[in-house]
N, C-alpha and C. Protein backbone atom coordinates (compact mmCIF):
# COMPACT_ATOMS: atom_id res chain seq x y z
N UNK A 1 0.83 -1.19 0.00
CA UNK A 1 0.00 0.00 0.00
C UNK A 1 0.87 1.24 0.00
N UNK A 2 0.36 2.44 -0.88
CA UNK A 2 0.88 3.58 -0.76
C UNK A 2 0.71 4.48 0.36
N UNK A 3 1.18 5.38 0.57
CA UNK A 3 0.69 6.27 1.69
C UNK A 3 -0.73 6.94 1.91
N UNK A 4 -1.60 6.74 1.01
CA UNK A 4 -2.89 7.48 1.31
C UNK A 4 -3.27 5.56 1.37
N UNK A 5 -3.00 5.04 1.85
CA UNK A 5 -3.98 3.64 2.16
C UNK A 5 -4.33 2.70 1.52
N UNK A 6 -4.33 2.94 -0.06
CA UNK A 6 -4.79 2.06 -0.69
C UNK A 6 -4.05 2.34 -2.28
N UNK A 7 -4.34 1.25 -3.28
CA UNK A 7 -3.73 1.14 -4.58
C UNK A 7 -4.73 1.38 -5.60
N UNK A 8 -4.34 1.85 -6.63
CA UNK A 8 -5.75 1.69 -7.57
C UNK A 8 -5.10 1.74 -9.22
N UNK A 9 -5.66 0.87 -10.05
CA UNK A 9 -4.94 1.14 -11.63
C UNK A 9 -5.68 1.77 -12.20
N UNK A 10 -5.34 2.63 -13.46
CA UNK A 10 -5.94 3.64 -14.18
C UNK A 10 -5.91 2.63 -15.35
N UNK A 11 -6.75 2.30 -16.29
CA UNK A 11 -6.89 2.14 -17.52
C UNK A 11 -6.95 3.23 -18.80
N UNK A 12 -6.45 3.79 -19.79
CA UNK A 12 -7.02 4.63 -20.89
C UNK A 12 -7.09 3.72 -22.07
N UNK A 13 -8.13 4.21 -22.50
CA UNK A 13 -8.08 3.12 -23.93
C UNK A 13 -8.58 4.67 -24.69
N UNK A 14 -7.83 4.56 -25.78
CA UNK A 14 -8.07 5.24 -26.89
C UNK A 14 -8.23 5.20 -27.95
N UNK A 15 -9.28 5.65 -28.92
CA UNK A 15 -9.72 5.29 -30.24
C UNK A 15 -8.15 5.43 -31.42
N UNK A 16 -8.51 4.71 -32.18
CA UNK A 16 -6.93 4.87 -33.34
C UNK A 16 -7.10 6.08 -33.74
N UNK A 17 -5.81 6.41 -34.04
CA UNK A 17 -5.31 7.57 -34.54
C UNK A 17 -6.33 7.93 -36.02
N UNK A 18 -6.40 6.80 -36.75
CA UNK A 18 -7.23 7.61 -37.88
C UNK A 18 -8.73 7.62 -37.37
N UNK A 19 -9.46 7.16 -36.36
CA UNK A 19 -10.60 7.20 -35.95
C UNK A 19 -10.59 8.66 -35.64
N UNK A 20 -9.70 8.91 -34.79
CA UNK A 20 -9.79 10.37 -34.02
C UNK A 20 -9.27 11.53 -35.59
N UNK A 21 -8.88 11.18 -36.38
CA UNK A 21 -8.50 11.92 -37.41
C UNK A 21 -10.06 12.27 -38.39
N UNK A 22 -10.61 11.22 -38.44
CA UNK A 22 -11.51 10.88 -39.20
C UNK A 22 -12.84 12.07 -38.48
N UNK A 23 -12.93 11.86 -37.15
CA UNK A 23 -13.80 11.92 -36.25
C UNK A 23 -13.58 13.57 -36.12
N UNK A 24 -12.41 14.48 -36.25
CA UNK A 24 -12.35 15.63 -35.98
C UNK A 24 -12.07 16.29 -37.94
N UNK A 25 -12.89 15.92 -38.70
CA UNK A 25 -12.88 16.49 -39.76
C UNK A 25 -11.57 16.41 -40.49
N UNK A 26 -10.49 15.84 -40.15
CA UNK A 26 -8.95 15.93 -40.74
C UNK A 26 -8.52 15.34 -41.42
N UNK A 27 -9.54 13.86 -42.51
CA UNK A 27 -9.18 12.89 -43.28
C UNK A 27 -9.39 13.82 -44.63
N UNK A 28 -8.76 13.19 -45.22
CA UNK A 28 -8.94 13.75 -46.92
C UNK A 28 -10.06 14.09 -47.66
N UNK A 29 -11.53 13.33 -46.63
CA UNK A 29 -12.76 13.82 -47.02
C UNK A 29 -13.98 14.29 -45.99
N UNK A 30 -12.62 14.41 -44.94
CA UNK A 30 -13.14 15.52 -43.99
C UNK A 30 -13.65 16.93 -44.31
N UNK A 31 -14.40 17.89 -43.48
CA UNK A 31 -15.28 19.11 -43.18
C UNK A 31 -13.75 20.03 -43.66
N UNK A 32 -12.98 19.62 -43.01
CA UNK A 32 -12.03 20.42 -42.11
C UNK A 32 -10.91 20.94 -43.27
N UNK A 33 -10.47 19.59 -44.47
CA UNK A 33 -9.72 19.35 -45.48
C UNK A 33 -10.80 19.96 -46.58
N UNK A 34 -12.01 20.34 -46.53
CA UNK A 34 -13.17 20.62 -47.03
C UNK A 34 -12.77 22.29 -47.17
N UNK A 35 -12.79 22.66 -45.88
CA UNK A 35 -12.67 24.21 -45.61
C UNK A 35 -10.95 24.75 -46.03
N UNK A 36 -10.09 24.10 -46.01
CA UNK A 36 -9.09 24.70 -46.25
C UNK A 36 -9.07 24.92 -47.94
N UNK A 37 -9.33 23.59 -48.58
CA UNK A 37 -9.50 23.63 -50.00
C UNK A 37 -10.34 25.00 -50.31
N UNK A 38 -11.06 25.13 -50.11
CA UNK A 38 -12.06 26.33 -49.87
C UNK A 38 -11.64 27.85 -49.84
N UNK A 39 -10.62 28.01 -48.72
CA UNK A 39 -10.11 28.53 -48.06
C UNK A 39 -8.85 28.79 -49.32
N UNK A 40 -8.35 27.91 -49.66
CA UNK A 40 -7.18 28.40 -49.96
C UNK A 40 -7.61 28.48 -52.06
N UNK A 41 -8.37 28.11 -52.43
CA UNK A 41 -9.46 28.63 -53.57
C UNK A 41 -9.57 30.03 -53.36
N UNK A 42 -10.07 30.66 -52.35
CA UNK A 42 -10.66 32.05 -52.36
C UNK A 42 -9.17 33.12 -52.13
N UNK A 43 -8.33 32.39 -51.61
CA UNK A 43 -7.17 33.27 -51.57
C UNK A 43 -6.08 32.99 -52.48
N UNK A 44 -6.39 32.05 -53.58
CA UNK A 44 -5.19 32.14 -54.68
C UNK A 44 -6.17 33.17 -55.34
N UNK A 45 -7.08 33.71 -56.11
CA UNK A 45 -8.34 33.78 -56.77
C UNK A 45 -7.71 35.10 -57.26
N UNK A 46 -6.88 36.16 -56.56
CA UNK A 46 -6.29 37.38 -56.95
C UNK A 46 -4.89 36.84 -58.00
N UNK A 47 -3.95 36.07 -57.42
CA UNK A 47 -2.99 35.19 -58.35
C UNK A 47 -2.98 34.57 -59.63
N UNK A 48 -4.45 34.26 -59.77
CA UNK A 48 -4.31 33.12 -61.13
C UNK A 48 -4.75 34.33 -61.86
N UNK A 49 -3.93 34.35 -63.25
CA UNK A 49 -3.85 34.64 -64.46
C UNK A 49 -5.08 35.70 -65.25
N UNK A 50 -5.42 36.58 -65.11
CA UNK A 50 -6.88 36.90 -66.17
C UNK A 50 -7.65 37.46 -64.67
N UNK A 51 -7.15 37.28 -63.45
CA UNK A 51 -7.96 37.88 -61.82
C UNK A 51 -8.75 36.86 -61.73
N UNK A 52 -9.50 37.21 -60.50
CA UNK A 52 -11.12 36.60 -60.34
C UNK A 52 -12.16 36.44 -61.32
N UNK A 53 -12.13 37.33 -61.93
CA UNK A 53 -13.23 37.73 -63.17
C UNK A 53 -13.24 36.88 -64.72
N UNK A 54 -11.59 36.51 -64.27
CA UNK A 54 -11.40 35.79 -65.63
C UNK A 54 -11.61 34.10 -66.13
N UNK A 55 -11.53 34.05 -66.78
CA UNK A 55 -12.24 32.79 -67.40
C UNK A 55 -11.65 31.15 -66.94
N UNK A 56 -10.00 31.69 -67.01
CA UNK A 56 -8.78 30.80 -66.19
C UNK A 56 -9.91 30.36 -64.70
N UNK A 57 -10.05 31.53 -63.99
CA UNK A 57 -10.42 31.33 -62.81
C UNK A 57 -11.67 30.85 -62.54
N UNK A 58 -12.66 30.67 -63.16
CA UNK A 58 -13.68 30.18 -63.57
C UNK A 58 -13.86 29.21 -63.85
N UNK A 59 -13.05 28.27 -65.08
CA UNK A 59 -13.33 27.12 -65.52
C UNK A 59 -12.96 26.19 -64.31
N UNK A 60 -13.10 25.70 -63.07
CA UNK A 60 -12.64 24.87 -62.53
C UNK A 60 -13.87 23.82 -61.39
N UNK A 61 -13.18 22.86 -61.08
CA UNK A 61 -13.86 21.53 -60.58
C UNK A 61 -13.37 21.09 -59.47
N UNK A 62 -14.47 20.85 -58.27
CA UNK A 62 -13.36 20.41 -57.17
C UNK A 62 -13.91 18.42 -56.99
N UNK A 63 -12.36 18.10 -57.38
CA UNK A 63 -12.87 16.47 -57.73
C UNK A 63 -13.30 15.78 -56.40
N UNK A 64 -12.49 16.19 -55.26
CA UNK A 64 -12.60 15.69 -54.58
C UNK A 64 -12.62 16.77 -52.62
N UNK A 65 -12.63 16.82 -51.60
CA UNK A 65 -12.45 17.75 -50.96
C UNK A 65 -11.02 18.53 -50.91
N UNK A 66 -10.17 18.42 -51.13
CA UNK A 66 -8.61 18.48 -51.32
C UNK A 66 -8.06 18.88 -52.59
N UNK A 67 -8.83 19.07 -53.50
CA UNK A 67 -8.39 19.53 -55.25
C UNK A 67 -9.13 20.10 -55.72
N UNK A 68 -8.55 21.19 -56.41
CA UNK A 68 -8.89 21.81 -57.38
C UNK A 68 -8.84 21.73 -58.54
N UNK A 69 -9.29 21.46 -59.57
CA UNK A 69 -8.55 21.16 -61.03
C UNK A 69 -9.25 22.29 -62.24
N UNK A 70 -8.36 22.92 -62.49
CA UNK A 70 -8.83 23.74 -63.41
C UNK A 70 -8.97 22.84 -64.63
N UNK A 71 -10.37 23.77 -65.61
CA UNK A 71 -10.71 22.62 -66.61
C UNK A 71 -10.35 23.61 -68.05
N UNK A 72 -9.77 24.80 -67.71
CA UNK A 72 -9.91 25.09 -69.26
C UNK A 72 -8.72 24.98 -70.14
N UNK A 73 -8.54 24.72 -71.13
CA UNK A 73 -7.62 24.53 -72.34
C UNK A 73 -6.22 25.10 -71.85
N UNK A 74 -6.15 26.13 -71.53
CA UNK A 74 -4.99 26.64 -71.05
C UNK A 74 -4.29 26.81 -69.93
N UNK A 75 -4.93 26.35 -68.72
CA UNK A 75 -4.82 25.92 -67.78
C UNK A 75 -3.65 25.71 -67.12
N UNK A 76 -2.82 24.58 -67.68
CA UNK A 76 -1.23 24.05 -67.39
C UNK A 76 -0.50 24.93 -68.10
N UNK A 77 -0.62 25.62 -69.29
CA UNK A 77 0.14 26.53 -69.87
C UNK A 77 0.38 27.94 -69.07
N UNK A 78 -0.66 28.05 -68.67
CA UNK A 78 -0.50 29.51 -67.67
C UNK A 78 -0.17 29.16 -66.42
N UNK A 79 -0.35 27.83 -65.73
CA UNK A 79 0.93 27.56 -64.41
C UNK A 79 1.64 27.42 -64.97
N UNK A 80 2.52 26.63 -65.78
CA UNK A 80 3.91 26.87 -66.46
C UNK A 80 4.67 28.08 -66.24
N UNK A 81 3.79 28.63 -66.49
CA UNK A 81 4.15 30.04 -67.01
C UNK A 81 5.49 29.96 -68.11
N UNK A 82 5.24 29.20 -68.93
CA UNK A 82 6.24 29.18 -70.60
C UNK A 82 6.24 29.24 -71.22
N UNK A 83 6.37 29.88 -72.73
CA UNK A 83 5.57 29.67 -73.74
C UNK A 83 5.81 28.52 -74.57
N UNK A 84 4.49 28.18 -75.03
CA UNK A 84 4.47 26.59 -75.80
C UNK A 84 4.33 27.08 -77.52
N UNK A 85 5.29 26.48 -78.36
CA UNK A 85 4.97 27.07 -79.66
C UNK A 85 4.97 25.55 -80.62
N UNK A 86 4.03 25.97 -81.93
CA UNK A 86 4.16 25.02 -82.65
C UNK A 86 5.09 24.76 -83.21
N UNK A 87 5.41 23.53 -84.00
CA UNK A 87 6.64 23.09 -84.79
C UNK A 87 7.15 24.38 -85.73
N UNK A 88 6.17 25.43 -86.27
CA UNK A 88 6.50 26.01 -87.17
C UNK A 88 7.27 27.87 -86.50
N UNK A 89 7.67 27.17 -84.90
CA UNK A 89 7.81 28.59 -84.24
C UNK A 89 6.60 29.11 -83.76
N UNK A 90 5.29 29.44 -84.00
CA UNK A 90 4.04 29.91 -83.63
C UNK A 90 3.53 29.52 -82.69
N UNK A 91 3.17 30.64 -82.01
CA UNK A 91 2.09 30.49 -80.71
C UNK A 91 1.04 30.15 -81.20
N UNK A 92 0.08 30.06 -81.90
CA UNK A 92 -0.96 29.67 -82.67
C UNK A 92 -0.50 28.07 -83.24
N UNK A 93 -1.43 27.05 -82.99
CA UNK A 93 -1.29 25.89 -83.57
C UNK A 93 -2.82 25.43 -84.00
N UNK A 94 -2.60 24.71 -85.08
CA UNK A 94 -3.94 23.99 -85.37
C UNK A 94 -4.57 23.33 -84.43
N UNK A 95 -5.80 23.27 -84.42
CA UNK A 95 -6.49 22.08 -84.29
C UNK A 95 -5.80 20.53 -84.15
N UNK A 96 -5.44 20.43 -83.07
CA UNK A 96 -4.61 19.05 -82.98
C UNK A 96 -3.64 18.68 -82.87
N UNK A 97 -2.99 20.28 -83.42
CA UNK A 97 -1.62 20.25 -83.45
C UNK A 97 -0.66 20.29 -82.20
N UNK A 98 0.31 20.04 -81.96
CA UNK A 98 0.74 19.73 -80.50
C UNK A 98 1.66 20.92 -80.75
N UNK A 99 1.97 21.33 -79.65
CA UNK A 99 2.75 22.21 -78.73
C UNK A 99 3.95 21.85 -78.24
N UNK A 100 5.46 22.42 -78.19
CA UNK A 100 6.31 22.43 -77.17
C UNK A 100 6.73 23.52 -76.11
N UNK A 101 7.14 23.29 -75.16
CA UNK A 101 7.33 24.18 -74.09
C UNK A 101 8.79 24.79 -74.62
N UNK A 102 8.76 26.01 -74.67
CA UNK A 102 9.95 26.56 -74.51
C UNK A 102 10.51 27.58 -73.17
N UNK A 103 11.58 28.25 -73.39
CA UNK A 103 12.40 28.18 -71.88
C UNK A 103 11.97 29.93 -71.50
N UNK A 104 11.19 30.21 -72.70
CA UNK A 104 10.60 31.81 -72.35
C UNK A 104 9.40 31.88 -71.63
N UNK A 105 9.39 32.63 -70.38
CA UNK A 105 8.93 32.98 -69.41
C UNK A 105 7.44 33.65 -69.85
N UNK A 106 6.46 33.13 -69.75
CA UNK A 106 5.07 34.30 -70.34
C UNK A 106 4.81 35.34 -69.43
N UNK A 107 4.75 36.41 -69.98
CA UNK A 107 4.58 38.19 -69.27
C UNK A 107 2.57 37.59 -68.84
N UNK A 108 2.03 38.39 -67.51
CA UNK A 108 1.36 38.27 -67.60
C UNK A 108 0.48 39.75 -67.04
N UNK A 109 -0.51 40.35 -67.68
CA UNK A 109 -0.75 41.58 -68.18
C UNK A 109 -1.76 41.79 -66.96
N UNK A 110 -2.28 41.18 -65.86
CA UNK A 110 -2.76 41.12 -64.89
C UNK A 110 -2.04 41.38 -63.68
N UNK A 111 -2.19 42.79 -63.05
CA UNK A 111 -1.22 42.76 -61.93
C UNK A 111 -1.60 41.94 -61.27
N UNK A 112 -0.32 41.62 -60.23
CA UNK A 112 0.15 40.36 -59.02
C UNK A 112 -0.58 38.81 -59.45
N UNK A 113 -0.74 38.58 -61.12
CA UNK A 113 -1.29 37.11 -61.12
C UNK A 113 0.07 36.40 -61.61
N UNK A 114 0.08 35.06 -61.80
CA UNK A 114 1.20 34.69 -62.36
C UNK A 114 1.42 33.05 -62.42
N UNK A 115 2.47 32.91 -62.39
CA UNK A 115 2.43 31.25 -62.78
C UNK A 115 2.92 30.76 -61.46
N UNK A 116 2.45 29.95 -61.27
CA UNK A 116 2.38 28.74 -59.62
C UNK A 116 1.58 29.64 -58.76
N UNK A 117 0.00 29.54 -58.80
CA UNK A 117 -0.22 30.52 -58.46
C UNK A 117 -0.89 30.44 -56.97
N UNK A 118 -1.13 28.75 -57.08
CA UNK A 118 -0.78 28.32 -55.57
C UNK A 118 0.12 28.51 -54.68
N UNK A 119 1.41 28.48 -55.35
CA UNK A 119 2.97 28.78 -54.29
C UNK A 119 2.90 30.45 -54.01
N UNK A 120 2.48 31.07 -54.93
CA UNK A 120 2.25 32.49 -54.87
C UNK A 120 1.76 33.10 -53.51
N UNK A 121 0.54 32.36 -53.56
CA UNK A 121 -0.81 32.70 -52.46
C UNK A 121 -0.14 31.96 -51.43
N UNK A 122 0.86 31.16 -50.85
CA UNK A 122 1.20 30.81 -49.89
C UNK A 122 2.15 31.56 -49.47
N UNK A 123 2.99 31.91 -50.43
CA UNK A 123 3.98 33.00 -49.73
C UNK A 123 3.56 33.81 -49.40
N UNK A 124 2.17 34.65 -49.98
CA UNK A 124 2.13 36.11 -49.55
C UNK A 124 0.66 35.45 -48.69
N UNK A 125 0.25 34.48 -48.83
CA UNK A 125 -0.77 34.66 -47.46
C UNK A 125 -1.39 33.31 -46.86
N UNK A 126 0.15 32.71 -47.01
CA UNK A 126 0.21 31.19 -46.44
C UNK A 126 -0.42 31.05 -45.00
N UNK A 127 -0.16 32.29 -44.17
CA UNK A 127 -0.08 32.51 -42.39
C UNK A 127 -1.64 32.78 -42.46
N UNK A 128 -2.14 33.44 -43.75
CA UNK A 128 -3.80 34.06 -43.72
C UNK A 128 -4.50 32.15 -43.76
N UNK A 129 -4.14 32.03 -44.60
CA UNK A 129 -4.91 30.61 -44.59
C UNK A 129 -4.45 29.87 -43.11
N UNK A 130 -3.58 29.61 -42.94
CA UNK A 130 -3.38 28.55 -41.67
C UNK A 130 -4.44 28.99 -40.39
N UNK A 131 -3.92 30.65 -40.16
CA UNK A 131 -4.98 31.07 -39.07
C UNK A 131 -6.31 31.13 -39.18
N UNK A 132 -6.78 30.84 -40.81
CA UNK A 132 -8.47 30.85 -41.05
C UNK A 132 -9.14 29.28 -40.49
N UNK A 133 -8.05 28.32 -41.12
CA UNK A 133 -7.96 27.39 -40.62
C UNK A 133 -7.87 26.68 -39.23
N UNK A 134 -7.32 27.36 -38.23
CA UNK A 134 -6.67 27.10 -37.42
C UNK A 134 -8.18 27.57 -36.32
N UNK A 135 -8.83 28.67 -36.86
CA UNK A 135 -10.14 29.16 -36.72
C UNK A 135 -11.32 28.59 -36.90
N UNK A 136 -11.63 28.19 -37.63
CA UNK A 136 -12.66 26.96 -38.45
C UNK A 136 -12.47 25.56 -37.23
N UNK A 137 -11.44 25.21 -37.00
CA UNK A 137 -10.85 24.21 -36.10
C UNK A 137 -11.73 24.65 -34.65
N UNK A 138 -11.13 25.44 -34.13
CA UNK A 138 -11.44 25.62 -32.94
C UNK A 138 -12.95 26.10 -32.49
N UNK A 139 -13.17 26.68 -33.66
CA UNK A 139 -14.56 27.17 -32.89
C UNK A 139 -15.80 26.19 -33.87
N UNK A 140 -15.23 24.60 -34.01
CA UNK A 140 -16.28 23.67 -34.37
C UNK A 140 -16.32 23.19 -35.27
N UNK A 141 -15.81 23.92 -36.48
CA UNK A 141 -15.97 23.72 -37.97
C UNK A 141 -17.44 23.00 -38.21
């Protein structure tokens, strides 16, 4: 016996780690992975190419809670940010005709939009998303 008289065992049993992951919105098709996608959609939205208003920013699909996928034609060419020309030198290609990437940088005529326009919006407001997030979290999501 210990000094207060008597002995006693504590048991904890705890749910698995992905139960409790699952259970607080934080799986891949969680609330939580829901709101950041969300979240971080509305704050690239000044970055991508053509602004908010533009068509780039518009054409897109969210496949799943966690992705975004832009759907229009030009899409990967303007994250690139490179220019792609046809066999014959031309930015203009037929109908079908395929494209190569070359090592020139595309100007883009939209202030502060540009190419990676996800990495963009994290540098300049990576800390805005985490704390929106970090917000959403605590008070319930």
């Amino acid at each position: 016996m210990g000094k207060s008289g008597f002995n006693f065992n504590v048991k904890v049993k705890m749910n698995k780690t992905s139960k409790i992951i699952k259970d607080h919105g934080l799986d891949k098709n969680g609330r939580v992975i829901a709101y950041l996608r969300n979240t971080a959609d509305r704050l690239m939205m000044p970055f991508v190419p053509g602004g908010s208003g533009g068509m780039l920013a518009k054409l897109k699909t969210y496949p799943n809670n966690y992705s975004i996928k832009y759907t229009s034609p030009y899409a990967h060419y303007q994250y690139t940010g490179k220019l792609m020309l046809a066999k014959n030198g031309s930015s203009w290609a037929k109908k079908g005709e395929k494209k190569h990437y070359t090592s020139k940088k595309l100007k883009y005529h939209t202030s502060g939009t540009g190419d990676h326009w996800d990495k963009m919006m994290m540098q300049r407001r990576g800390k805005e998303l985490a704390k929106d997030v970090e917000n959403y979290i605590k008070t319930g999501g």
